[in-house]
N, C-alpha and C. Protein backbone atom coordinates (compact mmCIF):
# COMPACT_ATOMS: atom_id res chain seq x y z
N UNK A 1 17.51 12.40 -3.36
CA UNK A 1 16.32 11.85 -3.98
C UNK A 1 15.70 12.94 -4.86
N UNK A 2 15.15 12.32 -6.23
CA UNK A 2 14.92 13.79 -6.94
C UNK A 2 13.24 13.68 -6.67
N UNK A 3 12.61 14.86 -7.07
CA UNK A 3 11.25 15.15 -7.37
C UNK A 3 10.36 13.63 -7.53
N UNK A 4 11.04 13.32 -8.82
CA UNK A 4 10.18 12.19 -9.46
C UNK A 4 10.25 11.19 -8.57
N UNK A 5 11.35 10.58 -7.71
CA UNK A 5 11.62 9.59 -7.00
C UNK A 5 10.65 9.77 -5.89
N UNK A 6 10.50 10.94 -5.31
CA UNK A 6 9.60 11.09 -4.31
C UNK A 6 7.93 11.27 -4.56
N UNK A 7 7.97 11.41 -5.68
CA UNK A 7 6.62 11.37 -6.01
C UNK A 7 6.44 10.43 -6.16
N UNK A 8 6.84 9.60 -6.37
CA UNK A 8 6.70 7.87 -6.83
C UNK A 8 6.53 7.10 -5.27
N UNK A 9 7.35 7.41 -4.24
CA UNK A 9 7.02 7.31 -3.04
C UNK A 9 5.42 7.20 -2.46
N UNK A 10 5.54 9.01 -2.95
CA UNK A 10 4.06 9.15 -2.28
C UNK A 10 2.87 8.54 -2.94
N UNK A 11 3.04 8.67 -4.45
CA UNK A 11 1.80 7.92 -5.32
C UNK A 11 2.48 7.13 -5.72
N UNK A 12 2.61 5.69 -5.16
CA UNK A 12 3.23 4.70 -5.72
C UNK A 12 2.38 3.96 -6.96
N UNK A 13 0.57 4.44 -6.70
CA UNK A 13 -0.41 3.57 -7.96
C UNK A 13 -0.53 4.97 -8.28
N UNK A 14 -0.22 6.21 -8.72
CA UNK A 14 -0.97 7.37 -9.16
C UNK A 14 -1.88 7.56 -8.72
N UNK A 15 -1.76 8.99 -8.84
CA UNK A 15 -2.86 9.56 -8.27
C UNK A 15 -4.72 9.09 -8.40
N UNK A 16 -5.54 9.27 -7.57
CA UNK A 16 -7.08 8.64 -8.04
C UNK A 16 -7.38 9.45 -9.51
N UNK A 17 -8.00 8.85 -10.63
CA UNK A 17 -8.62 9.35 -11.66
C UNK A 17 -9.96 8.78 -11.97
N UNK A 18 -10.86 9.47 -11.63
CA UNK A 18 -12.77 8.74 -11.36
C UNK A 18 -12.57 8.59 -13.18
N UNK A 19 -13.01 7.72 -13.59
CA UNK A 19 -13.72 7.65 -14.59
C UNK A 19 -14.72 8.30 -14.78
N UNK A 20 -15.44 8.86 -16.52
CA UNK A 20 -16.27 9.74 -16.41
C UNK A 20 -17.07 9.10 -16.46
N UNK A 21 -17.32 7.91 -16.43
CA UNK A 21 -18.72 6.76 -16.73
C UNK A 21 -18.22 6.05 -15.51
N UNK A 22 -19.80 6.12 -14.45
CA UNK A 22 -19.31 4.80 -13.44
C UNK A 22 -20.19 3.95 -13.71
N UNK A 23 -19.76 2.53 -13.88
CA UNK A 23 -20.55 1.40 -14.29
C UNK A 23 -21.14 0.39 -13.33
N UNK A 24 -21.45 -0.25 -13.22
CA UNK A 24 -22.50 -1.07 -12.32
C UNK A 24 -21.36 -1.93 -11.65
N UNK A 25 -20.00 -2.72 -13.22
CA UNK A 25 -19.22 -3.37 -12.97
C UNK A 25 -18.16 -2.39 -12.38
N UNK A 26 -17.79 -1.18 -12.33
CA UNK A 26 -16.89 -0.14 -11.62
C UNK A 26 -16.92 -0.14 -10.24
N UNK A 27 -18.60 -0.37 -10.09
CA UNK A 27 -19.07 -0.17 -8.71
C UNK A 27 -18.41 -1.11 -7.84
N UNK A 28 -18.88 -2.66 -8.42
CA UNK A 28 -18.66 -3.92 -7.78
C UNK A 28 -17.05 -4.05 -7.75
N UNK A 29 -16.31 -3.57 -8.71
CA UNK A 29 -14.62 -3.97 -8.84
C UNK A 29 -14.69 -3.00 -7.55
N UNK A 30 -14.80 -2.06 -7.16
CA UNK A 30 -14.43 -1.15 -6.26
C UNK A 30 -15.16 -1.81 -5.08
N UNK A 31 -16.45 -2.08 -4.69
CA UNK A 31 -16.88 -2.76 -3.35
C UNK A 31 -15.55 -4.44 -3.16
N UNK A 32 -15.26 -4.49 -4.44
CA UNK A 32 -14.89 -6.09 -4.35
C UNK A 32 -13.28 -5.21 -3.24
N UNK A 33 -12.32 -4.69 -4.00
CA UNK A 33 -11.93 -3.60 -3.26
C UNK A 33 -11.68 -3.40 -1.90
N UNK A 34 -12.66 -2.95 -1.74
CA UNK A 34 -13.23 -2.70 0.14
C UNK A 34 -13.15 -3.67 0.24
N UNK A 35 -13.84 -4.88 0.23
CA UNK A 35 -14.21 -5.87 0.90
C UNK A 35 -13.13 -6.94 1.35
N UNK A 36 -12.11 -7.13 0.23
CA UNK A 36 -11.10 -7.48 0.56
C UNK A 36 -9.54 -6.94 1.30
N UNK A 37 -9.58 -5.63 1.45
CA UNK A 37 -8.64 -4.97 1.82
C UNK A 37 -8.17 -5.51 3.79
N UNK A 38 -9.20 -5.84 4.63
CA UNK A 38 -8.84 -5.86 5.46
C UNK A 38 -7.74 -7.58 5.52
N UNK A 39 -8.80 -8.14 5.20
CA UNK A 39 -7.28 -9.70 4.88
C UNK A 39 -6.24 -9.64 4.30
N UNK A 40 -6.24 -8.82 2.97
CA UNK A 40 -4.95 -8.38 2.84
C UNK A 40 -4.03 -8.05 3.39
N UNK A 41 -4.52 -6.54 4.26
CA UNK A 41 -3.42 -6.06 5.09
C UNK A 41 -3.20 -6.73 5.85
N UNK A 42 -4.17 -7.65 6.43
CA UNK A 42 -3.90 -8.30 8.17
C UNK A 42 -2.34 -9.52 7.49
N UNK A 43 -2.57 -9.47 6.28
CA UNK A 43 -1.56 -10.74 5.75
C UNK A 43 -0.35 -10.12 5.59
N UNK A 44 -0.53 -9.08 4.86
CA UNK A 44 0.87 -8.36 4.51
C UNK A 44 1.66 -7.82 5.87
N UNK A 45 1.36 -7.70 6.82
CA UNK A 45 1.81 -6.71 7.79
C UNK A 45 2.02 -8.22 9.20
N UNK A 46 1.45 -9.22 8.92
CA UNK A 46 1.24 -9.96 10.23
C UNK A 46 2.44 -10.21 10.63
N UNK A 47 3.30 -10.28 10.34
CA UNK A 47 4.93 -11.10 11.03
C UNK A 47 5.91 -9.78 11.40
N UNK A 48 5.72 -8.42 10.89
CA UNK A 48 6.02 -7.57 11.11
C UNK A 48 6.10 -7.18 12.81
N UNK A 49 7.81 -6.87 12.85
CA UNK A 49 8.15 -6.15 14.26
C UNK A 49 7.92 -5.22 14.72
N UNK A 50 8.14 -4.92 15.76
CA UNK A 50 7.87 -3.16 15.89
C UNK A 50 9.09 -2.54 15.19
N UNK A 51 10.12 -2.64 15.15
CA UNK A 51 11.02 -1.64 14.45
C UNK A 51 10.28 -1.90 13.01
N UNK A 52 9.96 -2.72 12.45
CA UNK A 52 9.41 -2.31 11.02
C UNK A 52 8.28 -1.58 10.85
N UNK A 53 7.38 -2.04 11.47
CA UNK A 53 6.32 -1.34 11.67
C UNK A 53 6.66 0.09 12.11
N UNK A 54 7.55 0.61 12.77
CA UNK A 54 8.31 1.91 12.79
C UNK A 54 9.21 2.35 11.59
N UNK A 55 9.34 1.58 10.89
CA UNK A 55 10.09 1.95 9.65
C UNK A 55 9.33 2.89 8.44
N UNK A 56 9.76 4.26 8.03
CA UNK A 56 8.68 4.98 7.44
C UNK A 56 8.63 4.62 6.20
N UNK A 57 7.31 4.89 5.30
CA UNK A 57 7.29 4.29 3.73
C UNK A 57 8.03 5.25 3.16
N UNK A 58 8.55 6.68 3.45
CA UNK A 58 9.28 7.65 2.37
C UNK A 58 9.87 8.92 3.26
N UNK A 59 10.98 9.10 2.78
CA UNK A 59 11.28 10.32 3.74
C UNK A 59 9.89 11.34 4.14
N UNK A 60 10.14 11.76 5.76
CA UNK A 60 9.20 12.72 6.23
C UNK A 60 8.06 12.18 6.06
N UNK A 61 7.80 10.75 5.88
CA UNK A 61 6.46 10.45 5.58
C UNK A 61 6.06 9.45 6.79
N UNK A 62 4.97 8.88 6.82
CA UNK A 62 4.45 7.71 7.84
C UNK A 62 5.20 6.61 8.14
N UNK A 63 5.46 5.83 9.44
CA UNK A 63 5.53 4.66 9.60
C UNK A 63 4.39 3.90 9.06
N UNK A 64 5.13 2.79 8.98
CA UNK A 64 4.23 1.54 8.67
C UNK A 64 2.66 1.23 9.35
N UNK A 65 3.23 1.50 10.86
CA UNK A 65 2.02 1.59 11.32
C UNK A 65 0.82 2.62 11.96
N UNK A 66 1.96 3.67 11.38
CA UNK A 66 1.12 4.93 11.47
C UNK A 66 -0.19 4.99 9.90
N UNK A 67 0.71 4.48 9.12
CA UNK A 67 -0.38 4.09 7.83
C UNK A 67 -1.82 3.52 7.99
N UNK A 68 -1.08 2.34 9.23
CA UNK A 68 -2.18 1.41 9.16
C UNK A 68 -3.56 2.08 10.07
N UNK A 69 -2.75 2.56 10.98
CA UNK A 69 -4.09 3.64 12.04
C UNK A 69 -4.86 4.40 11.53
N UNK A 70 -3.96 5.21 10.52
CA UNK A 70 -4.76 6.20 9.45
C UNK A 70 -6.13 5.60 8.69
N UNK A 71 -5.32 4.68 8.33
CA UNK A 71 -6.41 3.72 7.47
C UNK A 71 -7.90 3.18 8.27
N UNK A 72 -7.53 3.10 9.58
CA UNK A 72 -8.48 2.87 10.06
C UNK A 72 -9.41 4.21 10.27
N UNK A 73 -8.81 5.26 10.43
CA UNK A 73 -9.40 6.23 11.02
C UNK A 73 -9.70 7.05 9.89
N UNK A 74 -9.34 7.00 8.57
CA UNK A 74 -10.14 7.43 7.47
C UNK A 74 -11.28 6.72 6.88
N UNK A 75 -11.18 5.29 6.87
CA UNK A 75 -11.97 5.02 6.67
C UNK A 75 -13.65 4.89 7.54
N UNK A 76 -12.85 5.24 8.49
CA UNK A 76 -14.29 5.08 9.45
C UNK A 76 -14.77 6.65 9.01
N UNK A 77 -14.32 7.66 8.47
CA UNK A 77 -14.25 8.86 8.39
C UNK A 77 -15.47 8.88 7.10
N UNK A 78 -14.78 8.10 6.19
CA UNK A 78 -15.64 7.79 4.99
C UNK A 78 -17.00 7.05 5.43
N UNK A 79 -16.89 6.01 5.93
CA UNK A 79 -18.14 5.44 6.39
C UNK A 79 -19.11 6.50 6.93
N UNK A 80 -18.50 7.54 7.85
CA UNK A 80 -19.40 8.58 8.22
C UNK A 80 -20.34 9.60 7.10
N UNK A 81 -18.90 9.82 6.23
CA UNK A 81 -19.46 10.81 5.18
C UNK A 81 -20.28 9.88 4.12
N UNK A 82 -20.31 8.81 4.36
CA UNK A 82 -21.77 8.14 2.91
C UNK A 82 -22.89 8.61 3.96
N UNK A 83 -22.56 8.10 5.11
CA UNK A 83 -24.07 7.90 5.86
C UNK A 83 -24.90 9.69 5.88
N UNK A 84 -23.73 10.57 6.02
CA UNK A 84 -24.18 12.10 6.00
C UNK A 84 -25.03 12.06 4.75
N UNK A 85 -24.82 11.62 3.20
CA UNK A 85 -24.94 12.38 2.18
C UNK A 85 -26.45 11.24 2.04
N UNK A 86 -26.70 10.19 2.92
CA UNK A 86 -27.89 9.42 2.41
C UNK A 86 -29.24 9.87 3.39
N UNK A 87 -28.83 10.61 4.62
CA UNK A 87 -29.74 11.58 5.33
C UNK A 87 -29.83 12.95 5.81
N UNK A 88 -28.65 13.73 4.72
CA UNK A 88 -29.03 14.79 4.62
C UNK A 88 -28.63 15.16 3.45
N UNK A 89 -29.35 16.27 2.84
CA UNK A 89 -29.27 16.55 1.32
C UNK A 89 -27.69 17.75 1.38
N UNK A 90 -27.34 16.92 0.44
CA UNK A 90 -25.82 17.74 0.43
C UNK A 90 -24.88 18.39 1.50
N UNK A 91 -24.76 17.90 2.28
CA UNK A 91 -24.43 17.73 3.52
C UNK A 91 -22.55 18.50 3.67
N UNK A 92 -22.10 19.44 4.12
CA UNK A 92 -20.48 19.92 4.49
C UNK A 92 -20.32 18.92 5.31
N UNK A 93 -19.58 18.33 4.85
CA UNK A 93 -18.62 17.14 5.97
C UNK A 93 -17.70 17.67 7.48
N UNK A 94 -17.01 16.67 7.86
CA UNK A 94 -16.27 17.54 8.81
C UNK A 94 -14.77 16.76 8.17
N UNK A 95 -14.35 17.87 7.83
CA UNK A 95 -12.51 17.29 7.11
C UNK A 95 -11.87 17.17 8.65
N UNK A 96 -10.34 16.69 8.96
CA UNK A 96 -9.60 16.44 9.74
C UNK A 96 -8.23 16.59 9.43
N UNK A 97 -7.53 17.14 10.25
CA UNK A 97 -5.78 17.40 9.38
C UNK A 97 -5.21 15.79 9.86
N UNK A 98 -5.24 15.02 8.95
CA UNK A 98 -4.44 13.87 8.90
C UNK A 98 -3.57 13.80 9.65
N UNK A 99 -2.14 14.81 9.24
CA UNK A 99 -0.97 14.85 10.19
C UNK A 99 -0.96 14.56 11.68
N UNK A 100 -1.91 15.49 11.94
CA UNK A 100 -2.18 16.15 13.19
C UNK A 100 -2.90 14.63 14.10
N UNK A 101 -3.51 14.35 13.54
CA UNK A 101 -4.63 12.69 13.78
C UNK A 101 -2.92 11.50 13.73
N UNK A 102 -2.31 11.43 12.91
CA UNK A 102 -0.87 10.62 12.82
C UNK A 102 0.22 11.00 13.91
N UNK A 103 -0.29 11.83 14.33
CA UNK A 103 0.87 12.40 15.41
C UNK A 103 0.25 12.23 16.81
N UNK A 104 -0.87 12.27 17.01
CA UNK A 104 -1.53 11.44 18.64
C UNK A 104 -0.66 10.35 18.97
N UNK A 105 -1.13 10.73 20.24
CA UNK A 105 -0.25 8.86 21.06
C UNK A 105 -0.98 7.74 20.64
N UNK A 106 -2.19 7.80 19.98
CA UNK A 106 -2.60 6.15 19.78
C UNK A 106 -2.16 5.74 18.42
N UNK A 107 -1.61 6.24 17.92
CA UNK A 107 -0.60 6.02 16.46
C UNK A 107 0.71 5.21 17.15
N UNK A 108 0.68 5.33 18.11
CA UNK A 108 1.93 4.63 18.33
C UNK A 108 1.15 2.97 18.96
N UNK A 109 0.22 3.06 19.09
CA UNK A 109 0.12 1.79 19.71
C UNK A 109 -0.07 0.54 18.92
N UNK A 110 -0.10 -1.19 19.28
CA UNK A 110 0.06 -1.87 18.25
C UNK A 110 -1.07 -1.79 17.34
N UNK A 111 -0.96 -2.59 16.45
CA UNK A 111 -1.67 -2.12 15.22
C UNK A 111 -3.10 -3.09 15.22
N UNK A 112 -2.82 -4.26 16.26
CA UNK A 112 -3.99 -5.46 16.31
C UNK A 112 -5.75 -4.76 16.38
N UNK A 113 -5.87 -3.35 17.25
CA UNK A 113 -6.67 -3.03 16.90
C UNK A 113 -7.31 -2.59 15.80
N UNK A 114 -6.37 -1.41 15.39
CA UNK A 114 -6.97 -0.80 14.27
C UNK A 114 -7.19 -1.76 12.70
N UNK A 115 -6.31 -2.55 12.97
CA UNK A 115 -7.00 -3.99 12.18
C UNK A 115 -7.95 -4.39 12.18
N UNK A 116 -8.38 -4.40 13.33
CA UNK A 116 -9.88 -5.08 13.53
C UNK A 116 -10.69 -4.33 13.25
N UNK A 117 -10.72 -2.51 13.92
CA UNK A 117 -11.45 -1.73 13.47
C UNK A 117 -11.49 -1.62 11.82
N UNK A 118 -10.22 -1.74 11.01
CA UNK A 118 -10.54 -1.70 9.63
C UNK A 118 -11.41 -2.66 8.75
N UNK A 119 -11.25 -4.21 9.76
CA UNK A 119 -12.17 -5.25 9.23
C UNK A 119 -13.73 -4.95 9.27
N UNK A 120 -14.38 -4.27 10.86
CA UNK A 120 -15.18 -3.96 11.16
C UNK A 120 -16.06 -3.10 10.42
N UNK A 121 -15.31 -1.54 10.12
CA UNK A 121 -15.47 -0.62 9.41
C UNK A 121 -16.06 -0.87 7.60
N UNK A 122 -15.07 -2.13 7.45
CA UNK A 122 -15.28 -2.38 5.65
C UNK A 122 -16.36 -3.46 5.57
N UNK A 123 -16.93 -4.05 6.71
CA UNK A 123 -17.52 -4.92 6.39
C UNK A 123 -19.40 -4.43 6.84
N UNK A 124 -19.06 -3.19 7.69
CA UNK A 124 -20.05 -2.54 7.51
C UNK A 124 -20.15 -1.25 6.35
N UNK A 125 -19.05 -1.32 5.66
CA UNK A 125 -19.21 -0.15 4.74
C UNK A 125 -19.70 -0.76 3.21
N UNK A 126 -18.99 -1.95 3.35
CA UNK A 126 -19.79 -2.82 1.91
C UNK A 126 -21.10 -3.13 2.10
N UNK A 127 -21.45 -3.83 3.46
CA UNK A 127 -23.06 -4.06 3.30
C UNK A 127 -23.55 -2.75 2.82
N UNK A 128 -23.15 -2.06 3.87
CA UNK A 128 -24.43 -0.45 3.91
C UNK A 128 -23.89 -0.18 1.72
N UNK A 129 -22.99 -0.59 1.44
CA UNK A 129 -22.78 0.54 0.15
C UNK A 129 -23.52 -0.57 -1.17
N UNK A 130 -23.81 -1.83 -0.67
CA UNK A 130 -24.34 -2.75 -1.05
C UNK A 130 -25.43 -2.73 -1.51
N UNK A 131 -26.12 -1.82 -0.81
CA UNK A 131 -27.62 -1.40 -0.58
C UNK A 131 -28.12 -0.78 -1.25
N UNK A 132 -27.13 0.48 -1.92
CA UNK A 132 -27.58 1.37 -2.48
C UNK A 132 -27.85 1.52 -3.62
N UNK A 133 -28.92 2.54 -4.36
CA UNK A 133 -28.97 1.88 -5.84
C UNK A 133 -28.17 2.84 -6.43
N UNK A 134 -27.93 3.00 -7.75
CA UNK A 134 -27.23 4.01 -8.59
C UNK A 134 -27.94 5.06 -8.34
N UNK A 135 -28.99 5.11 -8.55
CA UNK A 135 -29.44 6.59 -8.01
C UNK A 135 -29.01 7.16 -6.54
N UNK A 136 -29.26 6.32 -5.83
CA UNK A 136 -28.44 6.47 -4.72
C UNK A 136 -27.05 7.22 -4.44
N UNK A 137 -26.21 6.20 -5.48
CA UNK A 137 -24.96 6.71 -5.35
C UNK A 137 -24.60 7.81 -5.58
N UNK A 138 -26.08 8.55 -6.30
CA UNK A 138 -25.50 10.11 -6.93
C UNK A 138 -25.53 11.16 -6.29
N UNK A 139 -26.06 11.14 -4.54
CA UNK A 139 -26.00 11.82 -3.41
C UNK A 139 -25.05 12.08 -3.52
N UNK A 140 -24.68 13.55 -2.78
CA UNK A 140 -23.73 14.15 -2.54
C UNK A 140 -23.24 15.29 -0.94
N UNK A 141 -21.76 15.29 -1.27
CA UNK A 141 -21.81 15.61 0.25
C UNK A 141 -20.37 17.24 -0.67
N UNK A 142 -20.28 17.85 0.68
CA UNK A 142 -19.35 18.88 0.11
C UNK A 142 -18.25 18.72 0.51
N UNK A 143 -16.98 18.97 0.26
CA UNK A 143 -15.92 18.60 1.37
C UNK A 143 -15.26 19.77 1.19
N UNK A 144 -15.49 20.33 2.44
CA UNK A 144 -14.96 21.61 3.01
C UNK A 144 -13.89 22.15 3.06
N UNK A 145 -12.67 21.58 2.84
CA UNK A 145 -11.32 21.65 2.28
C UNK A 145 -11.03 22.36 0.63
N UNK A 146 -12.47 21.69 -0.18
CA UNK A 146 -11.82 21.80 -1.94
C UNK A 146 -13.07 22.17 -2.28
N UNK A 147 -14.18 22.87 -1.49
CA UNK A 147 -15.58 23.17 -1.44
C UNK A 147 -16.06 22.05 -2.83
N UNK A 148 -15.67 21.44 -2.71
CA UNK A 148 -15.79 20.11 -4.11
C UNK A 148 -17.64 19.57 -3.74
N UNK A 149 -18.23 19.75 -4.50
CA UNK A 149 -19.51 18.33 -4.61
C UNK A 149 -18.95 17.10 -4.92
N UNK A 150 -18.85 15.91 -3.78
CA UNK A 150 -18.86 15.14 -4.60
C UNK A 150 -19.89 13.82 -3.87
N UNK A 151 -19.97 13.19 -5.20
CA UNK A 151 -20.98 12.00 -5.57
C UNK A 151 -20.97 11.02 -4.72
N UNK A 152 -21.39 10.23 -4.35
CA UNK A 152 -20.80 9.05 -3.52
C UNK A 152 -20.13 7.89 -4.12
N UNK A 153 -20.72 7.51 -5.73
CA UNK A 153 -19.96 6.60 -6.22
C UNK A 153 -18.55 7.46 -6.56
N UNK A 154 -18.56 8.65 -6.78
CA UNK A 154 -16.62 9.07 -6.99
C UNK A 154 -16.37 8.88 -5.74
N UNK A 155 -16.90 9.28 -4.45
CA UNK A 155 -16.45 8.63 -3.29
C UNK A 155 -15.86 6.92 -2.85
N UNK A 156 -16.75 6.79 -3.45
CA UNK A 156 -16.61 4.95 -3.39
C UNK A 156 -15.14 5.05 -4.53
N UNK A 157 -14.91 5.16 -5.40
CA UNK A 157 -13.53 5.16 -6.11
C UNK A 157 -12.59 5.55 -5.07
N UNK A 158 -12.99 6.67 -4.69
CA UNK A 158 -11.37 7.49 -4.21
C UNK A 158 -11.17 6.46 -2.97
N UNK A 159 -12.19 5.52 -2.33
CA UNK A 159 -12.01 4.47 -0.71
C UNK A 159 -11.08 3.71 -1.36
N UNK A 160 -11.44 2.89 -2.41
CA UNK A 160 -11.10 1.73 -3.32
C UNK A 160 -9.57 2.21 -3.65
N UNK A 161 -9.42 3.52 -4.36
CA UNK A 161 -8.13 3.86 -4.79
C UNK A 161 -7.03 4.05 -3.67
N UNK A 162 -7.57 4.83 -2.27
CA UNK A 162 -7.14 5.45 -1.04
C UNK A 162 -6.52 3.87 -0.57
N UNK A 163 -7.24 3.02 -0.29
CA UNK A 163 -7.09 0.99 -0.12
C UNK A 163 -6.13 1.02 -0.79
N UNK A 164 -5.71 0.79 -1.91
CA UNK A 164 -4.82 0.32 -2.56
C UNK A 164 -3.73 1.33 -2.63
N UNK A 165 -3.96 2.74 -2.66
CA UNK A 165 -2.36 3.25 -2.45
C UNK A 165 -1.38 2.97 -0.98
N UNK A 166 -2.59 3.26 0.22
CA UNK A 166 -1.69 2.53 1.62
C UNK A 166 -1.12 1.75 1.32
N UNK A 167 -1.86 0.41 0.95
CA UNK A 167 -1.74 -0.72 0.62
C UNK A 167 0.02 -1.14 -0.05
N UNK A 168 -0.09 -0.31 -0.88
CA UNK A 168 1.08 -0.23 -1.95
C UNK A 168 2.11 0.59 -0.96
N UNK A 169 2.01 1.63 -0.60
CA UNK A 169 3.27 2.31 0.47
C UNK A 169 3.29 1.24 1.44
N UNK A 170 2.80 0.36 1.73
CA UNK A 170 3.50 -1.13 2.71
C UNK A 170 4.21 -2.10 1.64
N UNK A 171 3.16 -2.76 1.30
CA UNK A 171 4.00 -3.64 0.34
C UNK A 171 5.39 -2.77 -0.34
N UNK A 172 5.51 -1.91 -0.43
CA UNK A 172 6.93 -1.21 -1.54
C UNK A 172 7.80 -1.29 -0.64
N UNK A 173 7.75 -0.96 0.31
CA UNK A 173 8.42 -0.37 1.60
C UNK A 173 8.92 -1.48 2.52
N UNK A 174 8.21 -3.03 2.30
CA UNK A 174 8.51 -4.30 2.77
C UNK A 174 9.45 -4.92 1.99
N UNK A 175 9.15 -4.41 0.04
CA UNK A 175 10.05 -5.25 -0.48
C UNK A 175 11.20 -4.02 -0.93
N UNK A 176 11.04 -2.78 -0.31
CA UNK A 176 12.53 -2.13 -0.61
C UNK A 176 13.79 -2.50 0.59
N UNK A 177 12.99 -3.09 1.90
CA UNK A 177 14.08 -3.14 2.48
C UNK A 177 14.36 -4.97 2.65
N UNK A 178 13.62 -5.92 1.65
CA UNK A 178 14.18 -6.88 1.55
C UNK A 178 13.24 -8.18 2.57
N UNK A 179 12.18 -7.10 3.22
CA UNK A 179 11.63 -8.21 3.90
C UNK A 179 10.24 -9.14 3.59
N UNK A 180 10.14 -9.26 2.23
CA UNK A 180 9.33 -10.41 1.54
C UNK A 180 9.53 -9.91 0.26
């Protein structure tokens, strides 16, 4: 497999790129986004076995349903870090080594929960992000990894973008081995 092939793996939609203008309608395409992501997945993934759901999206990379746990457990991660940056002023987050979180024993278990937790999670992350005004969104938090400031509406992109690349390493990975 060369370079390019595997990069295509890992960023199957490319990498996130914030726009330098976020728009009111940016905002809403991206809550619309969130909001729909948990029916999606619960659709794309529902008939799925355990050997598929054990089947990884790219060499050395995640199972299927190691994706889906992640997903739950980043996003609840994110839900945490809006709520940091709207009651405390610029706030260091707490980062987490992914891997390390994908490699616990509850990564192995079925996925019916963390489904639910992802429904749960997005449907309290759109109200609460619902709420906020543009000024709002321009809170910021630090993330301690890339000592980065960032905004909450580039936050809200990178959820929206983060949604749809999982998203895409299932779906690719369902129709590379023929099963829809």
């Amino acid at each position: 497999m060369t370079d390019q092939q595997l990069e295509k793996l890992k960023y199957p939609i490319g990498k996130f790129e914030c726009p330098s203008t976020i728009t009111q309608a940016t905002i809403d395409a991206w809550l619309s986004i969130l909001k729909h992501l948990p029916n999606r997945l619960e659709q794309l993934v529902a008939n799925l076995s355990d050997k598929q759901l054990n089947t990884v999206y790219r060499p050395n990379g995640w199972t299927i349903r190691q994706v889906i746990h992640h997903i739950a457990d980043s996003h609840h991660h994110s839900y945490i870090r809006f709520k940091w940056a709207m009651t405390e002023d610029n706030p260091v987050i707490k980062a987490y080594n992914e891997n390390t979180w994908a490699a616990q024993h509850d990564y192995n278990q079925p996925i019916e929960l963390s489904l639910l937790h992802i429904k749960v999670v997005h449907a309290k992350l759109v109200y609460y992000l619902k709420g906020l005004t543009i000024q709002q969104l321009q809170r910021t938090f630090i993330h301690p990894e890339t000592n980065e400031t960032v905004t909450l509406d580039k936050n809200l992109g990178n959820y929206a973008w983060h949604s749809n690349h999982h998203y895409a390493h299932i779906e690719n990975t369902l129709k590379r081995e023929g099963w829809i």
